[in-house]
Protein backbone atom coordinates (compact mmCIF):
# COMPACT_ATOMS: atom_id res chain seq x y z
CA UNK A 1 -74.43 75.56 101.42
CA UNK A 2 -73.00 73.16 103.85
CA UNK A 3 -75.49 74.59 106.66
CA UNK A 4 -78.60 73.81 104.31
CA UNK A 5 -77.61 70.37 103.61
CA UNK A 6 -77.19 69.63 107.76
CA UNK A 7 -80.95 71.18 108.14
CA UNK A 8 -81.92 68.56 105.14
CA UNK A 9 -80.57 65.99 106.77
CA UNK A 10 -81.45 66.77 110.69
CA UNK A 11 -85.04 67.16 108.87
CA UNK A 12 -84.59 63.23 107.53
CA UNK A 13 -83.40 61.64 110.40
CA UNK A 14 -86.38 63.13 112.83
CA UNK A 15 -88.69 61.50 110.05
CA UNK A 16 -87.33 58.39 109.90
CA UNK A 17 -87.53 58.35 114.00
CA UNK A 18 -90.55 59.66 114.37
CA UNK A 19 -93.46 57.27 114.58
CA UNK A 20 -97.07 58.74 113.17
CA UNK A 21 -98.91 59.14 116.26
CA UNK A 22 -101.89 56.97 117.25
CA UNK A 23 -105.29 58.42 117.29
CA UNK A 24 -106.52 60.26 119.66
CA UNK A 25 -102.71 61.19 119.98
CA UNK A 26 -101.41 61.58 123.43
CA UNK A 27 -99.94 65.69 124.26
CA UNK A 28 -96.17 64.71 124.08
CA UNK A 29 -96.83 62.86 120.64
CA UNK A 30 -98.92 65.78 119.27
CA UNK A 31 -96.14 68.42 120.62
CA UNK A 32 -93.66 66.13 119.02
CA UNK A 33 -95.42 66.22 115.74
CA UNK A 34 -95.54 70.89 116.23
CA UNK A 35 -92.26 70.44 116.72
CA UNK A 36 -91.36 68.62 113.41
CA UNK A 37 -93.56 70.68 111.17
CA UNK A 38 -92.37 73.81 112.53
CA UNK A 39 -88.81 72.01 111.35
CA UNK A 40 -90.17 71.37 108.15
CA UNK A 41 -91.09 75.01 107.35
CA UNK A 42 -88.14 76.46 108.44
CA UNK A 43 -85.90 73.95 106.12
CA UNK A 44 -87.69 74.92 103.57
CA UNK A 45 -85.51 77.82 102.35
CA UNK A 46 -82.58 76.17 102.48
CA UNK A 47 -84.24 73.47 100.27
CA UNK A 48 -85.07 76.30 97.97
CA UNK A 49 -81.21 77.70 98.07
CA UNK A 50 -80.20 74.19 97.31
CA UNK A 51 -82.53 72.98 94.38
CA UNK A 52 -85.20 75.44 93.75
CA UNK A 53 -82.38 78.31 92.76
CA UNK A 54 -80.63 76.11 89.80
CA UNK A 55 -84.00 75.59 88.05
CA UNK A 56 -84.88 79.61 88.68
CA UNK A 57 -81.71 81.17 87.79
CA UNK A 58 -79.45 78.81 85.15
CA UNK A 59 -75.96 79.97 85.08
CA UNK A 60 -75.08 82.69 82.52
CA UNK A 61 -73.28 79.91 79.59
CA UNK A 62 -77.24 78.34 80.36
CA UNK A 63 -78.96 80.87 79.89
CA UNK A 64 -76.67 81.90 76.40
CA UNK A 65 -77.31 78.68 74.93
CA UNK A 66 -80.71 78.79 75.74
CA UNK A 67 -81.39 81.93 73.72
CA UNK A 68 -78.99 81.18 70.64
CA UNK A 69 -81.29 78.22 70.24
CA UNK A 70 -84.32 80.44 70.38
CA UNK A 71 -82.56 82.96 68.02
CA UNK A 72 -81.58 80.04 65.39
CA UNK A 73 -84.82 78.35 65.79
CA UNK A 74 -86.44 81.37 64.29
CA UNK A 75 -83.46 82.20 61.76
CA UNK A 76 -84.36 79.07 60.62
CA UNK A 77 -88.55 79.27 60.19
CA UNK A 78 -87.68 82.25 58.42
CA UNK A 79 -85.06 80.87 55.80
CA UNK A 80 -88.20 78.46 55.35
CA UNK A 81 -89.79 80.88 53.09
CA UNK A 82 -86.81 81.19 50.47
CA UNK A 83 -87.78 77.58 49.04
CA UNK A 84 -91.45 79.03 48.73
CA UNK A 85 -92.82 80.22 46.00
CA UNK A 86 -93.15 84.35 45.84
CA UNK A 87 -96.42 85.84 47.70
CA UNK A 88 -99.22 85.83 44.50
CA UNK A 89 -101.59 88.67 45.31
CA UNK A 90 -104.41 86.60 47.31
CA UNK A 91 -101.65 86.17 49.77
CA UNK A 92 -100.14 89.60 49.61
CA UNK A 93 -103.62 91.11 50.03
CA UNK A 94 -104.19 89.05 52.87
CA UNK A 95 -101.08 90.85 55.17
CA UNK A 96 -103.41 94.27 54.77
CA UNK A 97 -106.93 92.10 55.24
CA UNK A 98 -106.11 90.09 58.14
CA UNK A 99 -105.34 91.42 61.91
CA UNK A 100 -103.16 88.67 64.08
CA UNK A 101 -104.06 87.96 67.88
CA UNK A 102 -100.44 86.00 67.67
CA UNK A 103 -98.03 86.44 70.23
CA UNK A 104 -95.49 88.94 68.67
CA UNK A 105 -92.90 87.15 68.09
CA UNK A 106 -95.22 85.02 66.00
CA UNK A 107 -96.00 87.62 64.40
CA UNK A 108 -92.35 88.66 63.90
CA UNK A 109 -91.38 85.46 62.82
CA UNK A 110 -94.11 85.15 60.06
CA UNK A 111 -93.41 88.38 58.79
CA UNK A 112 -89.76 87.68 58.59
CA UNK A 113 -90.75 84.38 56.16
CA UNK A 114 -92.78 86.73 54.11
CA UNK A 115 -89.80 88.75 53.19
CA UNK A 116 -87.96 85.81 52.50
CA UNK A 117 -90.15 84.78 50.24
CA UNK A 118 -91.08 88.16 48.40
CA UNK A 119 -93.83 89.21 46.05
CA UNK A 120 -94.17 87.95 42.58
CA UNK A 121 -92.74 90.13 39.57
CA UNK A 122 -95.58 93.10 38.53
CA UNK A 123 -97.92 92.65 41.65
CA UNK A 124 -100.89 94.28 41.66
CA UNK A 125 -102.99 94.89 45.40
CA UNK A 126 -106.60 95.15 43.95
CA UNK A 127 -108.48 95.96 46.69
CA UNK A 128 -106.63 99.01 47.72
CA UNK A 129 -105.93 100.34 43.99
CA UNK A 130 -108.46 102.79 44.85
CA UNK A 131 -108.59 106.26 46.34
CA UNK A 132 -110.73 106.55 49.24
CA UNK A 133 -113.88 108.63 49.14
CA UNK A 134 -113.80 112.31 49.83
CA UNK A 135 -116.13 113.60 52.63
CA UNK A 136 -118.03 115.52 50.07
CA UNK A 137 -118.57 111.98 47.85
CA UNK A 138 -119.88 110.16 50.75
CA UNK A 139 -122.41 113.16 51.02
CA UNK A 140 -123.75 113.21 47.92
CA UNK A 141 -123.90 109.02 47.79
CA UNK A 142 -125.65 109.08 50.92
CA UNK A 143 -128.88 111.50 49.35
CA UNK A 144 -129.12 109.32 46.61
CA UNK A 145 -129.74 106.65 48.78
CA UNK A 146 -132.19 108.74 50.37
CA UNK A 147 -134.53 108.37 47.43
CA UNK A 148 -134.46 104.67 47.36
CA UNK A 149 -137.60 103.19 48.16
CA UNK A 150 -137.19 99.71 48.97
CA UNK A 151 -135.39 99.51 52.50
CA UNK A 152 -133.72 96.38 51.50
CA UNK A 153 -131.55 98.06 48.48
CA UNK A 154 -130.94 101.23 50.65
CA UNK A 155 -129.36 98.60 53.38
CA UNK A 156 -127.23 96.91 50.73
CA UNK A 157 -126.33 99.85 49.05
CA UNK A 158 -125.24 102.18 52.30
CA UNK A 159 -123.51 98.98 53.39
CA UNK A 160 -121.61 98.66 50.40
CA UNK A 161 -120.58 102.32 50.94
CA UNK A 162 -118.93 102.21 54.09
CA UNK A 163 -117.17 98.44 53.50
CA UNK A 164 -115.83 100.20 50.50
CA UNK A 165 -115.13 102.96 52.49
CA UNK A 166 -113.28 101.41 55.21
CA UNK A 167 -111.54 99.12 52.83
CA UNK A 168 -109.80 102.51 50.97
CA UNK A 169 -109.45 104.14 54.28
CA UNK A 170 -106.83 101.27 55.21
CA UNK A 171 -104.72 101.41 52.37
CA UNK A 172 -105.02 105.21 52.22
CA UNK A 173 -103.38 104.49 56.19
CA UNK A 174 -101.12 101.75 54.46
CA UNK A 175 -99.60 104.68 51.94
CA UNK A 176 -98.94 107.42 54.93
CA UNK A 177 -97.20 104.62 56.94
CA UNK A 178 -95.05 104.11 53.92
CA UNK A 179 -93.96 107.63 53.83
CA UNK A 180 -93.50 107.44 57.26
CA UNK A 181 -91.28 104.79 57.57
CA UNK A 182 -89.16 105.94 54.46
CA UNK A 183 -88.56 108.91 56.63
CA UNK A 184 -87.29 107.05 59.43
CA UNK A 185 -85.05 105.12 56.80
CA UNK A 186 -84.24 108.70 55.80
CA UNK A 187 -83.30 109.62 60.15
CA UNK A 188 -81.65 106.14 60.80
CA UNK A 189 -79.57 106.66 57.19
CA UNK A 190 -78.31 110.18 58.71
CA UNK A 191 -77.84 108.72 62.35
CA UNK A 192 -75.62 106.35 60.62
CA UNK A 193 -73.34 109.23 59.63
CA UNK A 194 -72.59 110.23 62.73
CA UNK A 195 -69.79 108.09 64.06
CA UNK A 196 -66.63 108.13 65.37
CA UNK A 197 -64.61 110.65 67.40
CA UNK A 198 -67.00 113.28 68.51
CA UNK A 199 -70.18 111.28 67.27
CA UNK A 200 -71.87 111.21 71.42
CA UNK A 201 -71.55 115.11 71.11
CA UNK A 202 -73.64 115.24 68.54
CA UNK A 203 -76.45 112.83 69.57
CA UNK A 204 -76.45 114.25 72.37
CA UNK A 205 -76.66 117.87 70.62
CA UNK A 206 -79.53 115.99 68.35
CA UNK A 207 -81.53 114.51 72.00
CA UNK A 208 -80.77 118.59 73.23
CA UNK A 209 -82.59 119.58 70.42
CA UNK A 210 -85.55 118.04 70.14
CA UNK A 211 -86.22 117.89 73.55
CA UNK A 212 -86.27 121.74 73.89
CA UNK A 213 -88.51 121.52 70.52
CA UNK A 214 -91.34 119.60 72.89
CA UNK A 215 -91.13 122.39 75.42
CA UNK A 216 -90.84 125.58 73.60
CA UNK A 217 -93.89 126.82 74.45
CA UNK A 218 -92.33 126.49 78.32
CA UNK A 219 -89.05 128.11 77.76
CA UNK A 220 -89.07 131.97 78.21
CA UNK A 221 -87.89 134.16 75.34
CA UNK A 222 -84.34 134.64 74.90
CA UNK A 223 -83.44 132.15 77.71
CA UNK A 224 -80.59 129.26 76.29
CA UNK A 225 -82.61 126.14 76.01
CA UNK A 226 -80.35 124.05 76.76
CA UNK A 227 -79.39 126.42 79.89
CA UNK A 228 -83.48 125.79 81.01
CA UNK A 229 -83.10 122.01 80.38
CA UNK A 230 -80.16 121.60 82.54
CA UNK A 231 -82.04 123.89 85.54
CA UNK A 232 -85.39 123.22 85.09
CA UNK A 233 -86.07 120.01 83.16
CA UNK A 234 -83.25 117.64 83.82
CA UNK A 235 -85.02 114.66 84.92
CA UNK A 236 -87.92 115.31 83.12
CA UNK A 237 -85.41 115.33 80.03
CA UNK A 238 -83.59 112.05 81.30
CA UNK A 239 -86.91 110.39 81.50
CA UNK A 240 -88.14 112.06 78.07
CA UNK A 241 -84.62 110.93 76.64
CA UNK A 242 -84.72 106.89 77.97
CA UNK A 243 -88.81 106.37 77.49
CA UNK A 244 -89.80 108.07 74.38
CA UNK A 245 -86.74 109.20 71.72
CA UNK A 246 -84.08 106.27 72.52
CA UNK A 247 -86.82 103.45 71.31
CA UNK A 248 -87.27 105.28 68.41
CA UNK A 249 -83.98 105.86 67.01
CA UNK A 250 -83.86 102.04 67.66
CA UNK A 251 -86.56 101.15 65.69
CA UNK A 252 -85.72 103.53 63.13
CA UNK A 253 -82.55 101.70 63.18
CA UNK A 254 -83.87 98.32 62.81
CA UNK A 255 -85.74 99.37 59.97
CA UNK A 256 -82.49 100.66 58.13
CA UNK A 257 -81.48 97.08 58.76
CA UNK A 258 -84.44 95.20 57.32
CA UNK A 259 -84.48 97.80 54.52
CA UNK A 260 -80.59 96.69 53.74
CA UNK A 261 -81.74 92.89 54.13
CA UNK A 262 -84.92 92.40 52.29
CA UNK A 263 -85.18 95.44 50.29
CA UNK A 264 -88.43 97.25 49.28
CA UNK A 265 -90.83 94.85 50.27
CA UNK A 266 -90.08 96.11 54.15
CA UNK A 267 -92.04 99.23 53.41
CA UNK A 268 -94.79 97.02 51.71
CA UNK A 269 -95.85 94.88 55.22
CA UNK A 270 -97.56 96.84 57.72
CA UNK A 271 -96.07 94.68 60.17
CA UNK A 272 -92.77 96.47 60.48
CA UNK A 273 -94.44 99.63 61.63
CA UNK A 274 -91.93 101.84 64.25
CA UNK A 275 -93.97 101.20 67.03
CA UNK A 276 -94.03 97.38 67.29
CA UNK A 277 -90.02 97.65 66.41
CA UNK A 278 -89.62 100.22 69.45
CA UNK A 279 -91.04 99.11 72.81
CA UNK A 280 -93.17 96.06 71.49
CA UNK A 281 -90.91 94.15 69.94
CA UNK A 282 -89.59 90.37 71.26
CA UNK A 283 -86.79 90.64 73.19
CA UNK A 284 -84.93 88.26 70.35
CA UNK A 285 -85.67 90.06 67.54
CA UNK A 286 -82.46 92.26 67.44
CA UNK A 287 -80.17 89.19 67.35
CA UNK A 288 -82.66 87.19 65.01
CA UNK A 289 -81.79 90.44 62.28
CA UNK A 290 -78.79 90.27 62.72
CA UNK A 291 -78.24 86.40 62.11
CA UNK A 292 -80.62 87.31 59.02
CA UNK A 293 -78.84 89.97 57.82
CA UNK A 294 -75.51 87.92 57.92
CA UNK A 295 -77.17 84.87 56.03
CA UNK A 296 -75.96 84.56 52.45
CA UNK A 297 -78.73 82.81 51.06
CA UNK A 298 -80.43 86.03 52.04
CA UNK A 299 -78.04 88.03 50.44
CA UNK A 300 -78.12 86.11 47.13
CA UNK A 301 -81.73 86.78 46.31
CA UNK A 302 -81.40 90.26 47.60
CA UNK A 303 -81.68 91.91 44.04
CA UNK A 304 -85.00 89.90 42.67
CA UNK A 305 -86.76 90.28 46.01
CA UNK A 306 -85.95 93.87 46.09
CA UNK A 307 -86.87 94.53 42.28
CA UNK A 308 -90.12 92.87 42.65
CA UNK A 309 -91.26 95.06 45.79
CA UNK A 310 -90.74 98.48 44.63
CA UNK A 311 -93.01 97.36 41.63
CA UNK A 312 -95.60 96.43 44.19
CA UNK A 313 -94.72 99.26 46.22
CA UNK A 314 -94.88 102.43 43.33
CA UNK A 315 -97.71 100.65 41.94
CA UNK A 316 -99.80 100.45 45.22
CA UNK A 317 -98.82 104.05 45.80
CA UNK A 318 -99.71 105.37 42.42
CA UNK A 319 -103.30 104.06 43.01
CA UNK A 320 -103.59 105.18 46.63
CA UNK A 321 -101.92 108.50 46.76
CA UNK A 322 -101.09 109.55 43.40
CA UNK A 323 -98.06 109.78 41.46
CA UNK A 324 -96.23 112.69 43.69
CA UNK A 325 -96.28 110.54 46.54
CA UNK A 326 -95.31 107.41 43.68
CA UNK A 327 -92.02 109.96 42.99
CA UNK A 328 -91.24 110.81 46.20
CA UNK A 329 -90.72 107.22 47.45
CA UNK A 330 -89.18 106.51 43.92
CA UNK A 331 -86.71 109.27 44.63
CA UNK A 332 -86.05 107.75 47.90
CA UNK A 333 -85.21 103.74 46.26
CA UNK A 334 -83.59 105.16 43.63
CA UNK A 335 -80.86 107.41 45.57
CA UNK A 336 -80.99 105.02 48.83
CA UNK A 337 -80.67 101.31 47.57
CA UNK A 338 -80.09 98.33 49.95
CA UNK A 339 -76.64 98.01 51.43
CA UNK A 340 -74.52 96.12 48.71
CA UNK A 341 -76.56 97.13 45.32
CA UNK A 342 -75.98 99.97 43.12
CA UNK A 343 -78.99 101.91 41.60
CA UNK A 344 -78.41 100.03 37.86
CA UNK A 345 -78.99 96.93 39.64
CA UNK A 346 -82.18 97.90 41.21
CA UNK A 347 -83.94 99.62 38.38
């Protein structure tokens, strides 16, 4: 430090005795003026050690401050939506209707007020209270329209078709991602088990496993898999391991926790999909559930919120996928309620 503030200040007192030099300049002035900018560059790291570094890299109680005022900040925008009223069902249809360019931890963050604020009792989505078209119904729609003369009718009526179409198709992909993710609730709820003495020997039996599942067509009859893995496919497993099946069991994780904070109406926003929780989610959003999940005011309106979305939820499904899909997430609320209420509560 001390030799970067001499070079600062040999660099000052050459300036302040150097005089600009007349025009045309004579060769000593003109070498005299190389001279000093060749000084200047070269001070210019230690000018960058000296200021340029604090502003770069803020020391570590900086840069914790700075992120638990991010974290709170958002907490906060959140909390917002428990002194607004429930979502009525324009606004609820509008979280299947409307794709955000946001950053995503806008996107987070507006999703996160939408569960605080919850759906209204005996919600209804209209739009997607439909099944969507079999193959063989589009067929026979699209020879009827065939026989229609006027051009202008056959345009409004094939376009009708496929907006319908397309609009069933995306709550028909709305339903499977429910089942989905109540399967990862179902994974994260059994990950959960395992804890304790012994628990890393059995993730790492459970990582063993379904790695060797992915390559079973490459592992030769009667060998030990997890004899090949260590030979053959260690890094490849490592890599496999860190990139692709650690992220999951994350977001899988994460879901557990909204689940246990906001109840059914997590499986309800298509926002929360495992995906954007894995590898795409803000780097804040693990501590911002966390502060969420520890918020009592949160916690308070826990039962209400949670009632009102599996209403919305069984009902949606009902319509889109029929009642054995309805029964099987049913089955799922009923034996697997959020952390803290008992099935009597939630029924």
């Amino acid at each position: 430090m001390d030799s970067a503030a001499d070079a600062c200040s040999a660099l000052a007192l050459r300036l302040a005795n150097v005089d600009p030099p007349a025009s045309p300049a004579s060769p000593a002035t003109r070498q005299e003026w190389d001279a000093l900018a060749q000084s200047t560059l070269d001070v210019v790291p230690h000018i960058r050690r000296l200021f340029g570094q604090a502003v770069l890299d803020p020391p570590p109680a900086a840069r914790r401050r700075g992120k638990a005022q991010i974290v709170n900040k958002r907490i906060a925008h959140a909390l917002e939506g428990l002194d607004l009223d429930p979502l009525d069902i324009d606004s609820a249809e509008a979280l299947f209707t409307c794709v955000s360019d946001a950053p995503r931890a806008k996107r987070e963050d507006a999703a996160l007020r939408v569960l605080c604020r919850g759906f209204e009792p005996h919600l209804l989505l209209r739009p997607y209270a439909k099944a969507p078209p079999s193959i063989l119904e589009m067929r026979l729609t699209s020879r009827e329209l065939a026989d229609v003369a006027d051009v202008v009718a056959r345009l409004a009526r094939r376009h009708t078709l496929l907006t319908s179409a397309a609009t069933a198709d995306l709550g028909h992909s709305w339903a499977a991602r429910v089942v989905h993710n109540v399967e990862a609730l179902k994974f994260a709820l059994d990950w959960r088990t395992i804890s304790g003495p012994g628990s890393q020997v059995h993730k790492s039996r459970f990582y063993s496993h379904a790695f060797a599942a992915t390559i079973a067509p490459q592992i030769p009859r009667g060998d030990d898999p997890r004899v090949y893995i260590a030979v053959y496919k260690k890094q490849e497993y490592q890599l496999w391991k860190r990139d692709t099946v650690e992220p999951l069991v994350t977001a899988r994780n994460r879901l557990l926790l909204l689940y246990n904070t906001f109840g059914a109406g997590v499986l309800c926003d298509p926002v929360w999909n495992l995906q954007d929780l894995a590898s795409h989610a803000s780097r804040d959003l693990p501590a911002v559930l966390i502060g969420l999940s520890e918020c009592r005011a949160v916690a308070e309106d826990l039962l209400v919120r949670h009632q009102n979305g599996v209403h919305t939820l069984l009902v949606a499904l009902d319509e889109l996928a029929g009642s054995r899909v309805r029964l099987f997430v049913h089955q799922f609320l009923t034996d697997n309620p959020p952390v803290g209420l008992s099935f009597s509560s939630t029924m």
